[in-house]
C-alpha atoms as a PDB file:
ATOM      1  CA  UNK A   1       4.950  19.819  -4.996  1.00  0.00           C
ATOM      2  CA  UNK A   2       2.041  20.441  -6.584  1.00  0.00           C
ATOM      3  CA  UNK A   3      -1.006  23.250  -6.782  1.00  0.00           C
ATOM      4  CA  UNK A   4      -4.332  23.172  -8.137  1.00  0.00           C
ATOM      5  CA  UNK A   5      -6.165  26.705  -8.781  1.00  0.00           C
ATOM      6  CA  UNK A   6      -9.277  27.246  -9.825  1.00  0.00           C
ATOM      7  CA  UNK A   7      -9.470  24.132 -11.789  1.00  0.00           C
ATOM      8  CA  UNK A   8     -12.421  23.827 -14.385  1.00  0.00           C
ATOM      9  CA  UNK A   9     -12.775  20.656 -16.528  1.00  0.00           C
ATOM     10  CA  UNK A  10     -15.283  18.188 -17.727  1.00  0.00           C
ATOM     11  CA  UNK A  11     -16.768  15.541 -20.258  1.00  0.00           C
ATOM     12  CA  UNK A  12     -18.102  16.552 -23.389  1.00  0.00           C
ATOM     13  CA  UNK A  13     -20.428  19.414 -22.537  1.00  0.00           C
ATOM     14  CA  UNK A  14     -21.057  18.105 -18.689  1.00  0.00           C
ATOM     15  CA  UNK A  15     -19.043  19.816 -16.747  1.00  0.00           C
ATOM     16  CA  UNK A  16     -17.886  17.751 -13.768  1.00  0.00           C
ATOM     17  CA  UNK A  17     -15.940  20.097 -11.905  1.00  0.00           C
ATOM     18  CA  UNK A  18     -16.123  24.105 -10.698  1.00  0.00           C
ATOM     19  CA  UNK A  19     -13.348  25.824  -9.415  1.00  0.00           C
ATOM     20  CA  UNK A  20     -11.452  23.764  -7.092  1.00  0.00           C
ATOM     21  CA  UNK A  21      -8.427  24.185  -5.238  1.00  0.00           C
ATOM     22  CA  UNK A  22      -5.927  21.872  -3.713  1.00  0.00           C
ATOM     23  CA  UNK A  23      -2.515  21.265  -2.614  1.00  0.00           C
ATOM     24  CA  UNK A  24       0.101  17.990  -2.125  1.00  0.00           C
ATOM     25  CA  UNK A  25       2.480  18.743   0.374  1.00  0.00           C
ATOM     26  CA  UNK A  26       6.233  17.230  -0.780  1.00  0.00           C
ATOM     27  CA  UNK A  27       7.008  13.877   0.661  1.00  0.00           C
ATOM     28  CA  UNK A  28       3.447  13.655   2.050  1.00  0.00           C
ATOM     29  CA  UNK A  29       0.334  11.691   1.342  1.00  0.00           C
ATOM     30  CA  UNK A  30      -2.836  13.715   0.695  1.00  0.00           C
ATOM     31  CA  UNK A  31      -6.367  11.686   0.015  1.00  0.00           C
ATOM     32  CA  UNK A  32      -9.637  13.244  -1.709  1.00  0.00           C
ATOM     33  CA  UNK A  33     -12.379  11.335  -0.756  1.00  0.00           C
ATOM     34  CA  UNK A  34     -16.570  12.224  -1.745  1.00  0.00           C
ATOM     35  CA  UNK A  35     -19.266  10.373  -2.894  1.00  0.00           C
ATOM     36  CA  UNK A  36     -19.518   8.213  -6.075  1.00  0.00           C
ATOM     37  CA  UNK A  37     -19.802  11.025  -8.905  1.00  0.00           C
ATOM     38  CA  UNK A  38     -18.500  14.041  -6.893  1.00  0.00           C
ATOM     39  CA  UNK A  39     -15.482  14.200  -9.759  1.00  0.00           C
ATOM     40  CA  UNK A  40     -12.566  12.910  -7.569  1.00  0.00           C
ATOM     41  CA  UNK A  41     -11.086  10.614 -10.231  1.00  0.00           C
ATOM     42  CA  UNK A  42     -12.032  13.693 -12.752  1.00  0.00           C
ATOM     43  CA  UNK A  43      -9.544  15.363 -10.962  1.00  0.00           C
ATOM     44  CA  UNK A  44      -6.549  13.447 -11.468  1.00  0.00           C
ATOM     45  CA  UNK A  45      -7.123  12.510 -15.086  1.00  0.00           C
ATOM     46  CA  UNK A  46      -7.250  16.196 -15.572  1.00  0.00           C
ATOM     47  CA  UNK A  47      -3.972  16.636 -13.627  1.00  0.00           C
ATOM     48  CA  UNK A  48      -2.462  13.957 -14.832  1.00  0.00           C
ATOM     49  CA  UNK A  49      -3.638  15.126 -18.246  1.00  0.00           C
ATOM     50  CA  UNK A  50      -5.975  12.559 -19.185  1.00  0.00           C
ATOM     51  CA  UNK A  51      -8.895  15.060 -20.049  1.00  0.00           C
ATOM     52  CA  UNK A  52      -8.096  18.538 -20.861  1.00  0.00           C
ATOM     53  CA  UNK A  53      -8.461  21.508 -18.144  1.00  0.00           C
ATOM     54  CA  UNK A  54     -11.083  23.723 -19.214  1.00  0.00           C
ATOM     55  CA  UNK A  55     -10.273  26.310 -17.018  1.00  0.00           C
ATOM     56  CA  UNK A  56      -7.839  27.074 -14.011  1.00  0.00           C
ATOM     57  CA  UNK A  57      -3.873  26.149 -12.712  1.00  0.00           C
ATOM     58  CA  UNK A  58      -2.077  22.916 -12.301  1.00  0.00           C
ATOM     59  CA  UNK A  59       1.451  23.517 -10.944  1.00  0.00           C
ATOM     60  CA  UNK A  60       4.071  21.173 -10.254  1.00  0.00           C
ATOM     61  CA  UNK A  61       7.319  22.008  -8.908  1.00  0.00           C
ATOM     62  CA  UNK A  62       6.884  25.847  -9.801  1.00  0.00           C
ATOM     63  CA  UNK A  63       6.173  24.306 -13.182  1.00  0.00           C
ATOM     64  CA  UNK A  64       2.623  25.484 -15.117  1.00  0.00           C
ATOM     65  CA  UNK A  65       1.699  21.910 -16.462  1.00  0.00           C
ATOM     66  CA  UNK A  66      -2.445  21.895 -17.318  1.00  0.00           C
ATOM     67  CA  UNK A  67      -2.995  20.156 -20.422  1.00  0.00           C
ATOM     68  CA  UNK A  68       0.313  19.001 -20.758  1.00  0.00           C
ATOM     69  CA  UNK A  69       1.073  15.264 -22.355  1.00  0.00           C
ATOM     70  CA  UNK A  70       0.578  12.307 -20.093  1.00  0.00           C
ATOM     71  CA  UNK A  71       4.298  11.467 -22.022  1.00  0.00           C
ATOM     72  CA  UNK A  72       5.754  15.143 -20.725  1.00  0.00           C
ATOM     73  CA  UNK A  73       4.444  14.358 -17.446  1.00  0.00           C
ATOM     74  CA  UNK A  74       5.723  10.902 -16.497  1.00  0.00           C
ATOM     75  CA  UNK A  75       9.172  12.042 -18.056  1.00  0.00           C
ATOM     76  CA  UNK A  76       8.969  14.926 -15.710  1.00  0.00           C
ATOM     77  CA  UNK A  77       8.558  12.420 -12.306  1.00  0.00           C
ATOM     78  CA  UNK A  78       4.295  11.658 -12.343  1.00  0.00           C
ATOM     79  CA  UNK A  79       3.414   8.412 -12.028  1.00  0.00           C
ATOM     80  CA  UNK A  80      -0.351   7.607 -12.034  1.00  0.00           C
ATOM     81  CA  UNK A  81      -2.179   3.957 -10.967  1.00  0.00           C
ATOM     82  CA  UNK A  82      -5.307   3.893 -12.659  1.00  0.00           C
ATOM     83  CA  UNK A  83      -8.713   2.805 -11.161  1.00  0.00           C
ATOM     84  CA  UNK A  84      -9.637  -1.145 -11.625  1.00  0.00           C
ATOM     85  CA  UNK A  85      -6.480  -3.073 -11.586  1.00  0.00           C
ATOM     86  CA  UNK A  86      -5.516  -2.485 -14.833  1.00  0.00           C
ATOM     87  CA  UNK A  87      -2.700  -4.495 -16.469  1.00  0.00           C
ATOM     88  CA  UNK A  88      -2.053  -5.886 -19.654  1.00  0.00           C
ATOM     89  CA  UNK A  89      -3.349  -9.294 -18.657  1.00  0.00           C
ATOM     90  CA  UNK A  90      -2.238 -11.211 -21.873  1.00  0.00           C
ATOM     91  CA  UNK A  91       1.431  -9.984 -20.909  1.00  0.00           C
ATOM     92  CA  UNK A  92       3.635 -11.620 -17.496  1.00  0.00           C
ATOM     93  CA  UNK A  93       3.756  -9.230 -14.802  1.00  0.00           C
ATOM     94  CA  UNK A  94       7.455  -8.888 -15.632  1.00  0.00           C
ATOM     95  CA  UNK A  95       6.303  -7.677 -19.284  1.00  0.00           C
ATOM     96  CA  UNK A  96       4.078  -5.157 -17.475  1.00  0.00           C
ATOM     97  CA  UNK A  97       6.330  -3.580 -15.365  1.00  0.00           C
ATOM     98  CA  UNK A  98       9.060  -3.853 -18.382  1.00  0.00           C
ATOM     99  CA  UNK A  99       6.347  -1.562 -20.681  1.00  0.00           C
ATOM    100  CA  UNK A 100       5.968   0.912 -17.478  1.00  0.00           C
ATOM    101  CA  UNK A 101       9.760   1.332 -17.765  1.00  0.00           C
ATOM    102  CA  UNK A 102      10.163   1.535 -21.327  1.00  0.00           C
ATOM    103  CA  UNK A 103      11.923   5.195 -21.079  1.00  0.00           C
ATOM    104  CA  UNK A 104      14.567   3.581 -18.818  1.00  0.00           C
ATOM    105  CA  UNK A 105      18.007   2.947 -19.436  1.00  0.00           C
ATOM    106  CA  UNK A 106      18.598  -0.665 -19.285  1.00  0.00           C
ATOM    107  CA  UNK A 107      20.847  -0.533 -16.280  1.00  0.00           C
ATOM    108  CA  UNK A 108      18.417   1.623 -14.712  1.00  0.00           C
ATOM    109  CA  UNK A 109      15.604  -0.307 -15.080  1.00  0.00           C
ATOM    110  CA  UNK A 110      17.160  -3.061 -13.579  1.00  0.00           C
ATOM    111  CA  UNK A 111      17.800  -1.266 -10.643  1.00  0.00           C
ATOM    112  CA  UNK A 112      14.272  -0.350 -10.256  1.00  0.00           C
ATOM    113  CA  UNK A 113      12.780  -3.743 -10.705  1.00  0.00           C
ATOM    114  CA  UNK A 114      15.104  -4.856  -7.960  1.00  0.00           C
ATOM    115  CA  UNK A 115      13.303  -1.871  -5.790  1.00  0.00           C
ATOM    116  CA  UNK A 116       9.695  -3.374  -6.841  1.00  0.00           C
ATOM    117  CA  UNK A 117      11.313  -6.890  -6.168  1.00  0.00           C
ATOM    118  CA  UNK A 118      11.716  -5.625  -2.648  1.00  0.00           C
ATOM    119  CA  UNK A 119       8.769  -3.701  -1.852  1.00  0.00           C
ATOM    120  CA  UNK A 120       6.710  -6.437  -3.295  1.00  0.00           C
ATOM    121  CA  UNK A 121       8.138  -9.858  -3.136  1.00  0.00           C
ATOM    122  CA  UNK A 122       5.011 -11.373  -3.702  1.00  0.00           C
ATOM    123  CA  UNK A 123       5.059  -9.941  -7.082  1.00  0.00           C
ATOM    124  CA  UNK A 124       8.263 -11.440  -7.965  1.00  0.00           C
ATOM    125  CA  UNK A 125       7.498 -14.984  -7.105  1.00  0.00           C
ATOM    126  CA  UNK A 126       4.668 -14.140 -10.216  1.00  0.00           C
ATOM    127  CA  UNK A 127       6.712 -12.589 -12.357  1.00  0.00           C
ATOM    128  CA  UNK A 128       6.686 -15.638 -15.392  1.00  0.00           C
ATOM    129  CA  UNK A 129       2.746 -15.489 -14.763  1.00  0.00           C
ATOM    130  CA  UNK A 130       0.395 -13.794 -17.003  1.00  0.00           C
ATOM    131  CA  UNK A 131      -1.577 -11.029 -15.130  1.00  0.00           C
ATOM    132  CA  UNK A 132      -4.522 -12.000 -16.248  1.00  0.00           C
ATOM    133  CA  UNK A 133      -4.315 -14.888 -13.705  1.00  0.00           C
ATOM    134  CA  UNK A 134      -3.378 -12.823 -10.943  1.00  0.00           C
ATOM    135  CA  UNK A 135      -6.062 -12.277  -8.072  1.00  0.00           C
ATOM    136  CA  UNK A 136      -7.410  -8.750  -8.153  1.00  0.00           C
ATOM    137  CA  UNK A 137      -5.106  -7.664  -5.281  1.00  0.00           C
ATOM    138  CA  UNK A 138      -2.293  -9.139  -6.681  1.00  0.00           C
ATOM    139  CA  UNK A 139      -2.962  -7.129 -10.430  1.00  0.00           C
ATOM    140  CA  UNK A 140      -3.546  -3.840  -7.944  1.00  0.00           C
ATOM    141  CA  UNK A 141       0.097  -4.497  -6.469  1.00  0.00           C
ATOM    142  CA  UNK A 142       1.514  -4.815  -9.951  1.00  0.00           C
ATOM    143  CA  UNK A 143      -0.345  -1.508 -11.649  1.00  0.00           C
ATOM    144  CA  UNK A 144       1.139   0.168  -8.375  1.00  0.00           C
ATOM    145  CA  UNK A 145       4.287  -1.411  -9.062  1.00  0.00           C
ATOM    146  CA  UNK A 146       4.461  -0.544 -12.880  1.00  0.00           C
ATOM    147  CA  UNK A 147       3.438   3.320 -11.527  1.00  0.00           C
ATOM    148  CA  UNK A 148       6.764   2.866  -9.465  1.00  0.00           C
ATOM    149  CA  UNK A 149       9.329   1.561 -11.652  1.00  0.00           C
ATOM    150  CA  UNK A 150      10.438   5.191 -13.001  1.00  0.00           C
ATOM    151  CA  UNK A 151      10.739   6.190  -9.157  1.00  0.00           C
ATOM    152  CA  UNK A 152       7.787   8.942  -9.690  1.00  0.00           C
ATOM    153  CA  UNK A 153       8.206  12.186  -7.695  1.00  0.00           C
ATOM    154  CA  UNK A 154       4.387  12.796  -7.566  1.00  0.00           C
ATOM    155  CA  UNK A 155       2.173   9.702  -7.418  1.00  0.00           C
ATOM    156  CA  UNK A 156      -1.483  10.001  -8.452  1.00  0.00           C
ATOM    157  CA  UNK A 157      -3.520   7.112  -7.282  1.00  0.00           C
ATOM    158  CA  UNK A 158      -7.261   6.116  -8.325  1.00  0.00           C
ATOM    159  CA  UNK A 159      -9.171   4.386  -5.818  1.00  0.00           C
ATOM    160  CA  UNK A 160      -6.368   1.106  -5.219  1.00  0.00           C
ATOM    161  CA  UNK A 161      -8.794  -0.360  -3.007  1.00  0.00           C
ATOM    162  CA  UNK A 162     -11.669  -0.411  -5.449  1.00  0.00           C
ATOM    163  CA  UNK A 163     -12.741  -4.627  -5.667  1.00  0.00           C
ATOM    164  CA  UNK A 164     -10.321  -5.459  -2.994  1.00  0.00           C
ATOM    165  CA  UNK A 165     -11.480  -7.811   0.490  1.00  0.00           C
ATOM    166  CA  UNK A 166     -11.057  -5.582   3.919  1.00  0.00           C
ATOM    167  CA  UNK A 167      -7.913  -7.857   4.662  1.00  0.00           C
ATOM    168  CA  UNK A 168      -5.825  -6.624   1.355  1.00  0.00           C
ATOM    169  CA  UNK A 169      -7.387  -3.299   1.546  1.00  0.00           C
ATOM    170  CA  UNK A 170      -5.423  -2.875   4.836  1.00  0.00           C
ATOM    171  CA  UNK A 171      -2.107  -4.428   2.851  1.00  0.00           C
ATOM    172  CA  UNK A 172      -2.375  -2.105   0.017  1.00  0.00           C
ATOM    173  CA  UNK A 173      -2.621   0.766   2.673  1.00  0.00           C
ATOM    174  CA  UNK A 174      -0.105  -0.739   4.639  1.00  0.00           C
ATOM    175  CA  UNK A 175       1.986   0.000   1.490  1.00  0.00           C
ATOM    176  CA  UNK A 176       1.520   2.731   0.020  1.00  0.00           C
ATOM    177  CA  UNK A 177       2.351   4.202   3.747  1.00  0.00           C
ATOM    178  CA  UNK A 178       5.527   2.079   3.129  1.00  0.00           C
ATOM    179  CA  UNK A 179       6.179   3.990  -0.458  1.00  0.00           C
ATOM    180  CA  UNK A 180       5.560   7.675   0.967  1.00  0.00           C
ATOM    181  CA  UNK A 181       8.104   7.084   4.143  1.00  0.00           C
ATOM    182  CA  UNK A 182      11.132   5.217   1.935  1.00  0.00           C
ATOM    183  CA  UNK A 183      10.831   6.477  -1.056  1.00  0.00           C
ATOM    184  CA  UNK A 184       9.861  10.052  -0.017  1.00  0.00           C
ATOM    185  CA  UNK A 185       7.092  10.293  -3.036  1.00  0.00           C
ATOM    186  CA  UNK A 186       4.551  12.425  -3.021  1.00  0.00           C
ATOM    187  CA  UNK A 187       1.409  10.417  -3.115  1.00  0.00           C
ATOM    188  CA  UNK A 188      -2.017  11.979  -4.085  1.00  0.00           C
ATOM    189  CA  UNK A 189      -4.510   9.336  -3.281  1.00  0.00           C
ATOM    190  CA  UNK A 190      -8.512   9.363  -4.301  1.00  0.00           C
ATOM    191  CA  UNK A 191     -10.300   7.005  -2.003  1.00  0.00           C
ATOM    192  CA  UNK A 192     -13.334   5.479  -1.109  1.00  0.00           C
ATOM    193  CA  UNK A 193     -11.817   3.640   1.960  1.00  0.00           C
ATOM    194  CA  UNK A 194     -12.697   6.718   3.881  1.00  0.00           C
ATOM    195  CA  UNK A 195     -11.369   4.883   7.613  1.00  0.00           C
ATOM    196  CA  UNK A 196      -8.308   3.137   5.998  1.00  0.00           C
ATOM    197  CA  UNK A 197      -7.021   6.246   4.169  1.00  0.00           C
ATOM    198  CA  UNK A 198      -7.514   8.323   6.917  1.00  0.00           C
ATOM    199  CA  UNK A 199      -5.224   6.421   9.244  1.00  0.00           C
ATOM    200  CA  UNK A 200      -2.180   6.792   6.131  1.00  0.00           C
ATOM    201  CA  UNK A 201      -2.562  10.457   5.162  1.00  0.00           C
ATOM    202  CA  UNK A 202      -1.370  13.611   6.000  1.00  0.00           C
ATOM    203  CA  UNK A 203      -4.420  16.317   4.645  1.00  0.00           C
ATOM    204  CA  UNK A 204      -7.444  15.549   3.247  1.00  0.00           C
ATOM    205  CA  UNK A 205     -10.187  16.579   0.695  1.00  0.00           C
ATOM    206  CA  UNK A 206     -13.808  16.113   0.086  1.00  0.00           C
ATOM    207  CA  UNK A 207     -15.228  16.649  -3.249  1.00  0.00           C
ATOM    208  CA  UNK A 208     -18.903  17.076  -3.391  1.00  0.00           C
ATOM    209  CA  UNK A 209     -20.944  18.126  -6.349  1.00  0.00           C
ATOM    210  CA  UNK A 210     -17.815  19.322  -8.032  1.00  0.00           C
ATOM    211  CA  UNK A 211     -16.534  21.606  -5.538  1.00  0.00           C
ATOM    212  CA  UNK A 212     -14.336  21.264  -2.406  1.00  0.00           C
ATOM    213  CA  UNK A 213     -16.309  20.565   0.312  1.00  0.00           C
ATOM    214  CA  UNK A 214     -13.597  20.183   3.138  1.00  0.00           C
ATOM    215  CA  UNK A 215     -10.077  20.540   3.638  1.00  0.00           C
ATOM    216  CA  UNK A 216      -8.094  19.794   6.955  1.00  0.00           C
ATOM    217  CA  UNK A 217      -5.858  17.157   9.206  1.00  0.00           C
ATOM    218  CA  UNK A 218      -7.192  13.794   8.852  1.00  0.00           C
ATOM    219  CA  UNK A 219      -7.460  13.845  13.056  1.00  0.00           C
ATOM    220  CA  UNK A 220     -10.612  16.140  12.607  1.00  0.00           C
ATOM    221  CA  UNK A 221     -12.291  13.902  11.186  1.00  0.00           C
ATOM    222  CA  UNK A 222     -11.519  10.441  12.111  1.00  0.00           C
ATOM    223  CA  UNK A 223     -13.957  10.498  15.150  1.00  0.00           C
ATOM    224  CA  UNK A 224     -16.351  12.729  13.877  1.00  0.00           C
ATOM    225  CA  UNK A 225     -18.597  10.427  11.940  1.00  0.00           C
ATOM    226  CA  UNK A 226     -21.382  13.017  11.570  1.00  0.00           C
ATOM    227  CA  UNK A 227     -19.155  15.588   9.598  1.00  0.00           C
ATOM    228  CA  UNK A 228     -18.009  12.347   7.280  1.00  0.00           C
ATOM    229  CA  UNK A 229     -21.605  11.270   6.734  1.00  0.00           C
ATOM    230  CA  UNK A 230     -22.522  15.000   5.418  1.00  0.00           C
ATOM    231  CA  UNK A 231     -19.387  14.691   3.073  1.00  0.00           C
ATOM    232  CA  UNK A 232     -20.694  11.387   1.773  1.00  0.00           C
ATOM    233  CA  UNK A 233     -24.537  12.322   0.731  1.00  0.00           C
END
């Protein structure tokens, strides 16, 4: 689903990341975790194409797409949940997830919200309520939810746990396993959650000072808490 060769990119002058390589399996769930600066989120805004690529490959279905428009790229299946809850909070949540699905036939849409509606129906008893009185969970579930509306093939996520309690960090996992298995979407997650997201996903990555750092099954390294602490300093 998609490939990542080589890839090169930065901010400004400071270049963040050098050379990296990674693959998302179709229909699975693949997590890049690192410490705080390593460039994991770097890495899907450049995807995603949120910063430019400087250098390297981004394929997606057999499809060259670095630098490409974040536009071109959600019209082409992407679907990217940024990090810190972030909604329009002067707009309803139904407003939000409207603007997410603003490319959408009507009777499309509709169809999709009535997806979201089941997969969260939390969210729906909110729907009148502006998101800027949501709890922070609650504005996570409905930026995931607005990600979801256009039924993405590849879903980049940004640290969804970021600000949440240990009890809805385990509910938004809980989820996004939920997503991957009936939906079939390809989920590329970057996580700080190291245990929860290892218990979801299918491969992982560590990112560490720009570079990949480790690549495997997520059962090498649940119970090896040495090799995690080395990819965390």
């Amino acid at each position: 689903m998609l490939t990542v060769e080589n890839l090169e990119t930065g901010y400004g002058k400071k270049q963040v990341l050098f050379g990296i390589d990674l693959k998302a399996a179709k229909g699975k769930v693949t997590a890049i975790i690192g410490p705080n600066g390593s460039g994991k989120s770097t890495a899907l805004k450049s995807i995603f194409g949120l910063i430019p690529v400087w250098n390297g490959k981004v394929i997606y279905n057999n499809e060259h797409i670095a630098n490409r428009t974040t536009r071109a790229n959600v019209k082409d299946g992407i679907g990217f949940v940024p990090q810190g809850n972030r909604v329009f909070d002067q707009m309803t949540a139904l407003e939000n997830l409207e603007i997410g699905g603003l490319q959408l036939p009507k009777k499309t849409f509709q169809a999709e919200l009535k997806k979201i509606w089941e997969f969260f129906p939390e969210l729906e008893k909110r729907k009148k309520q502006n998101s800027g009185k949501l709890s922070g969970g609650e504005k996570q579930i409905l930026a995931l939810g607005r990600a979801l509306i256009v039924s993405p093939k590849l879903l980049l996520m940004d640290e969804p746990s970021l600000g949440l309690s240990p009890k809805l960090v385990k509910y938004m996992m809980r989820h996004i396993q939920k997503i991957n298995r009936k939906s079939g979407a390809t989920i590329l997650i970057v996580e700080q959650k190291v245990r929860e997201v290892l218990e979801i996903c299918h491969h992982i990555y560590s990112i560490k000072l720009g570079k990949i750092a480790y690549s495997g099954t997520p059962e090498a390294l649940i119970n090896d808490k040495e090799r995690l602490k080395d990819l965390f300093l």
